[in-house]
C-alpha atoms as a PDB file:
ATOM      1  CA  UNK A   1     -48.872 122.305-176.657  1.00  0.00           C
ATOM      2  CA  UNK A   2     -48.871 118.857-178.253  1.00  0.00           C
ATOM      3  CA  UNK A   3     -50.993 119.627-180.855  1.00  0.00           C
ATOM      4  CA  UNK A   4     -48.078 122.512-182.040  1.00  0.00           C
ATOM      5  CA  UNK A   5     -47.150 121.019-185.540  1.00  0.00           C
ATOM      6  CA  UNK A   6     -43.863 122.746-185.517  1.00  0.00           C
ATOM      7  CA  UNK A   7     -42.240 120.675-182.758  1.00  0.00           C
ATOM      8  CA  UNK A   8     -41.512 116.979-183.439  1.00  0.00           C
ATOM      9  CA  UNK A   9     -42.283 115.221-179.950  1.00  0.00           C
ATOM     10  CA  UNK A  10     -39.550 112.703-179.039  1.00  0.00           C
ATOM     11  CA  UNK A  11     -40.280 108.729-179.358  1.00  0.00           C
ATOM     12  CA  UNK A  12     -39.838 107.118-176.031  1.00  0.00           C
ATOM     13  CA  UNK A  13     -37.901 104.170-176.784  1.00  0.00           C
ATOM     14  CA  UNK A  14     -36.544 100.969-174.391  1.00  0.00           C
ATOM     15  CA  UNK A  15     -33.482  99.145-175.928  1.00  0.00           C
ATOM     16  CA  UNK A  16     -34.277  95.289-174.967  1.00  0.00           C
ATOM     17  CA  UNK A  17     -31.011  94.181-176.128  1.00  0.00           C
ATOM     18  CA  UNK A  18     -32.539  90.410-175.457  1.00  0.00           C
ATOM     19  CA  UNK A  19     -35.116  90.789-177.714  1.00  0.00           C
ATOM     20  CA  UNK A  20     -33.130  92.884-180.546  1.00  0.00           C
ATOM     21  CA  UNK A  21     -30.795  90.194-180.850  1.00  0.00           C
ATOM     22  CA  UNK A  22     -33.551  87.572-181.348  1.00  0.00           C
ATOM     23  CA  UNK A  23     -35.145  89.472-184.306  1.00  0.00           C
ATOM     24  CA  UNK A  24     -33.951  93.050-183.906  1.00  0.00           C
ATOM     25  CA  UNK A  25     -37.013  94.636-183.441  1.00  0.00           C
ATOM     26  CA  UNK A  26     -37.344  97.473-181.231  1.00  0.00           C
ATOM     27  CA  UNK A  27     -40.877  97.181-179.800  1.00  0.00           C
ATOM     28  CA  UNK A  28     -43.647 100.446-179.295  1.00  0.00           C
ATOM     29  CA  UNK A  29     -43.987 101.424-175.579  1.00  0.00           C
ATOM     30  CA  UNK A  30     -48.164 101.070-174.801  1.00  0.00           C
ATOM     31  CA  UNK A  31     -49.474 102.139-171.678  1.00  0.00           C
ATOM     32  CA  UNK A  32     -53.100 100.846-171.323  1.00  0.00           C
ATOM     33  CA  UNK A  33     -53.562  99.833-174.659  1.00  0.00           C
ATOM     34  CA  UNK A  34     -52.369 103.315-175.983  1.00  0.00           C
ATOM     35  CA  UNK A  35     -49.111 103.911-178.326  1.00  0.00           C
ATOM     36  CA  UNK A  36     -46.897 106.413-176.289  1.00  0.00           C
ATOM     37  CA  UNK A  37     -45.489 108.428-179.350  1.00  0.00           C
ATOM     38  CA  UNK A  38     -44.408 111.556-177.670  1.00  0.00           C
ATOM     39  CA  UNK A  39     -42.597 111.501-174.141  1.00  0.00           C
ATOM     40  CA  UNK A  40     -44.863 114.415-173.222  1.00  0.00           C
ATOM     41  CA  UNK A  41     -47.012 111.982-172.693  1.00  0.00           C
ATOM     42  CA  UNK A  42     -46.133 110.148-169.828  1.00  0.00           C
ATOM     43  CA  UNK A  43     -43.475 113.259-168.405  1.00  0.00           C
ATOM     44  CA  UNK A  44     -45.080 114.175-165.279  1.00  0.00           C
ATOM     45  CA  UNK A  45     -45.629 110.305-164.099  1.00  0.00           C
ATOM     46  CA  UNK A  46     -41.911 109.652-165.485  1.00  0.00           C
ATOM     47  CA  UNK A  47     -40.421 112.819-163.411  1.00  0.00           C
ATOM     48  CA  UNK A  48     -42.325 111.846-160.446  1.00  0.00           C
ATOM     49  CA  UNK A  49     -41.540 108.044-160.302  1.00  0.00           C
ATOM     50  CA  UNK A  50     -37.421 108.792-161.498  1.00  0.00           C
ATOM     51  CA  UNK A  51     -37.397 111.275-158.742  1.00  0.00           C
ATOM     52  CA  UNK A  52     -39.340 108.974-156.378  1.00  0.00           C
ATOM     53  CA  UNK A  53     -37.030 106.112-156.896  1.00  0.00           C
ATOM     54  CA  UNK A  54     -33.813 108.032-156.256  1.00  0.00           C
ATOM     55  CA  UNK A  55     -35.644 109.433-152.840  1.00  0.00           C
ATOM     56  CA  UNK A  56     -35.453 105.935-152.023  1.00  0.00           C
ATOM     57  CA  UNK A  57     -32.204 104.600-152.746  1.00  0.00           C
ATOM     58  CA  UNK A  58     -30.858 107.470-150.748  1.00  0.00           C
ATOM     59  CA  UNK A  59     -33.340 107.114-147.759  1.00  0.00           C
ATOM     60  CA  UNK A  60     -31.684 105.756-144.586  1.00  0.00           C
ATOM     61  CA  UNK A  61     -34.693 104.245-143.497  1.00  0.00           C
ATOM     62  CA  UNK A  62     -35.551 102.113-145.946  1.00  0.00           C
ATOM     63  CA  UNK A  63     -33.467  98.548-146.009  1.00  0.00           C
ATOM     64  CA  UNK A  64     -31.989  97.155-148.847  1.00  0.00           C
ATOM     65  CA  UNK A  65     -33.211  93.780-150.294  1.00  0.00           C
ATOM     66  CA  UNK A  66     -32.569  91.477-152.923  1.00  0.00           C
ATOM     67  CA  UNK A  67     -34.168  90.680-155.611  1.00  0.00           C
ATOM     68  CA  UNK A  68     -37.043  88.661-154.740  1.00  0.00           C
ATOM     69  CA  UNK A  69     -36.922  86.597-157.265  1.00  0.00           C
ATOM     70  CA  UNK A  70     -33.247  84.747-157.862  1.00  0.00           C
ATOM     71  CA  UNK A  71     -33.672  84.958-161.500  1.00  0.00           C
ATOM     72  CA  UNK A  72     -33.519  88.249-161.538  1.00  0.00           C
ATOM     73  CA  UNK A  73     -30.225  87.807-160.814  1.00  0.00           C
ATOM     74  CA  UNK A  74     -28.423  85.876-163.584  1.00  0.00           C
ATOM     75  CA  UNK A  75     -27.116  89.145-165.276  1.00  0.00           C
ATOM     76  CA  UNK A  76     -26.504  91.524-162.419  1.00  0.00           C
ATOM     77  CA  UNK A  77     -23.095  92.780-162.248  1.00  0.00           C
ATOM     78  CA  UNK A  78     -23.175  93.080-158.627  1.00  0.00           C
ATOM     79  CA  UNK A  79     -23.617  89.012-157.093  1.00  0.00           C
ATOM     80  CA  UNK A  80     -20.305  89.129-155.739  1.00  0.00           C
ATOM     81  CA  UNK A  81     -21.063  92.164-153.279  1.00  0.00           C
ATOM     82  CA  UNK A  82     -24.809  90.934-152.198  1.00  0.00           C
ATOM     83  CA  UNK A  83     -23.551  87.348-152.286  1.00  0.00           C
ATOM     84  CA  UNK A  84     -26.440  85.680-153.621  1.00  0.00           C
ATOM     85  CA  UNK A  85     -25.621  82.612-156.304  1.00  0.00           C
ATOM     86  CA  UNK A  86     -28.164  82.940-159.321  1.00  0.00           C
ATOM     87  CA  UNK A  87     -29.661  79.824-160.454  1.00  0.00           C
ATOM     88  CA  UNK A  88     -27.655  78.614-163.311  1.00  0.00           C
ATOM     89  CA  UNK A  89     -31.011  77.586-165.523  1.00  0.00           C
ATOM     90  CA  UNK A  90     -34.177  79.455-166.612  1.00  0.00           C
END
């Protein structure tokens, strides 16, 4: 029960490590307009798309593609095995 004073929820929190270094700020997650403060929140929709995601990856009928856009690429660790040459300038 969320509104159960006793337990503390726990802050959802993305680390964008571009950003933090600018002015190392760690911005609020929103989701339509709204401040997520509790990961109960947003649970089901985060268990269902996590799960939904990794149904894909391993699904042998769906194809593998690149990025679509090449800039997506610049700090992927893996260029060398899909052999696409990111852009050099954004």
């Amino acid at each position: 029960d969320m509104a159960d004073s006793t337990h503390k929820g726990i802050l959802p929190v993305v680390y964008p490590f571009r950003i933090m270094s600018l002015n190392g700020a760690i911005p609020k997650i929103e989701i339509d307009g709204c401040e997520v403060n509790d990961y109960r929140q947003v649970e089901a929709d985060f268990r269902s798309g996590l799960f939904g995601m990794i149904a894909e990856i391993f699904d042998e009928t769906t194809a593998f593609d690149q990025a679509e856009k090449p800039e997506s690429c610049k700090f992927c660790p893996f260029t060398e095995l899909c052999g696409r040459v990111p852009p050099e300038n954004y």
